[in-house]
Protein backbone atom coordinates (compact mmCIF):
# COMPACT_ATOMS: atom_id res chain seq x y z
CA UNK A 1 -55.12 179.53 73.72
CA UNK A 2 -54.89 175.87 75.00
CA UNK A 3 -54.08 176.40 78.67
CA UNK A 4 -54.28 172.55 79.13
CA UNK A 5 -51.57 171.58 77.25
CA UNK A 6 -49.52 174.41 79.04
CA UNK A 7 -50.40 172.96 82.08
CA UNK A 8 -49.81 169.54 81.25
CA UNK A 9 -46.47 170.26 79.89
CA UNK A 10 -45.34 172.08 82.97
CA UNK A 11 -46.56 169.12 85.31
CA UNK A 12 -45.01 166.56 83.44
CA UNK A 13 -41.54 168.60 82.59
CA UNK A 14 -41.96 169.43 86.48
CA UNK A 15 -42.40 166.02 87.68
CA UNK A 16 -39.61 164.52 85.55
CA UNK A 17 -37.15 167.25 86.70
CA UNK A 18 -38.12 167.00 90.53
CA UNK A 19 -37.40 162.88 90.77
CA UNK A 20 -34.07 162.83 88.75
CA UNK A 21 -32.61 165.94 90.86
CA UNK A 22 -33.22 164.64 93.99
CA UNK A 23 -32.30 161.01 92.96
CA UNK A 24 -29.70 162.78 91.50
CA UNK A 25 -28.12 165.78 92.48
CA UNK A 26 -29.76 167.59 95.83
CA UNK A 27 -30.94 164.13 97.73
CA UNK A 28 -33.27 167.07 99.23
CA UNK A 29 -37.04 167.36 98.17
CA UNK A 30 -37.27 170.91 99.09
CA UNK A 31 -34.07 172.10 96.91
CA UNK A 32 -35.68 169.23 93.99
CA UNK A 33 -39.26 171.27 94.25
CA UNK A 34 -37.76 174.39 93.78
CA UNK A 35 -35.58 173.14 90.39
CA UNK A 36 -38.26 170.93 89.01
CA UNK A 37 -40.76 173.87 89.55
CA UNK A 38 -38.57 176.20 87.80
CA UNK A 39 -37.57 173.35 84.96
CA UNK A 40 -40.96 172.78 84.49
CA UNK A 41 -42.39 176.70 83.66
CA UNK A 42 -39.09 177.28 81.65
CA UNK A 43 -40.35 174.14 79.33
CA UNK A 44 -43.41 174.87 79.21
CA UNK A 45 -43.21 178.14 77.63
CA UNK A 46 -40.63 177.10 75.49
CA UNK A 47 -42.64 174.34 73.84
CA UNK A 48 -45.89 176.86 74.05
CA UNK A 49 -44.47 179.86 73.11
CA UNK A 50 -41.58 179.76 71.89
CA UNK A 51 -40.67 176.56 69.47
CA UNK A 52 -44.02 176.99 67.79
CA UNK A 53 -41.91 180.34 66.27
CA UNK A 54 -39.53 178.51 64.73
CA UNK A 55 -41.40 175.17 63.78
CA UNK A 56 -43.53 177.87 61.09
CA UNK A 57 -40.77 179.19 59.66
């Protein structure tokens, strides 16, 4: 398994999710960790784990 692309996913997925919540919903960076955190795992398993499923298919 390619753990760097997992990684890479969730940091950019992460980082993209943190700046536009707090630019654009929370104003907080605290609350816009926590979502862009969370944004980012949820992503990244998705495009590791899960849409590779389907794409075969």
């Amino acid at each position: 398994m390619d753990y760097k692309k997992f990684l890479l996913e969730f940091l950019f997925n992460g980082l993209i999710a943190t700046s536009l919540s707090f630019f654009f919903i929370y104003h907080d960076w605290n609350k816009s960790l926590i979502f862009g955190l969370g944004f980012g795992l949820l992503m990244a398993v998705f495009y590791r784990f899960i849409l590779p499923r389907f794409k075969k298919k």
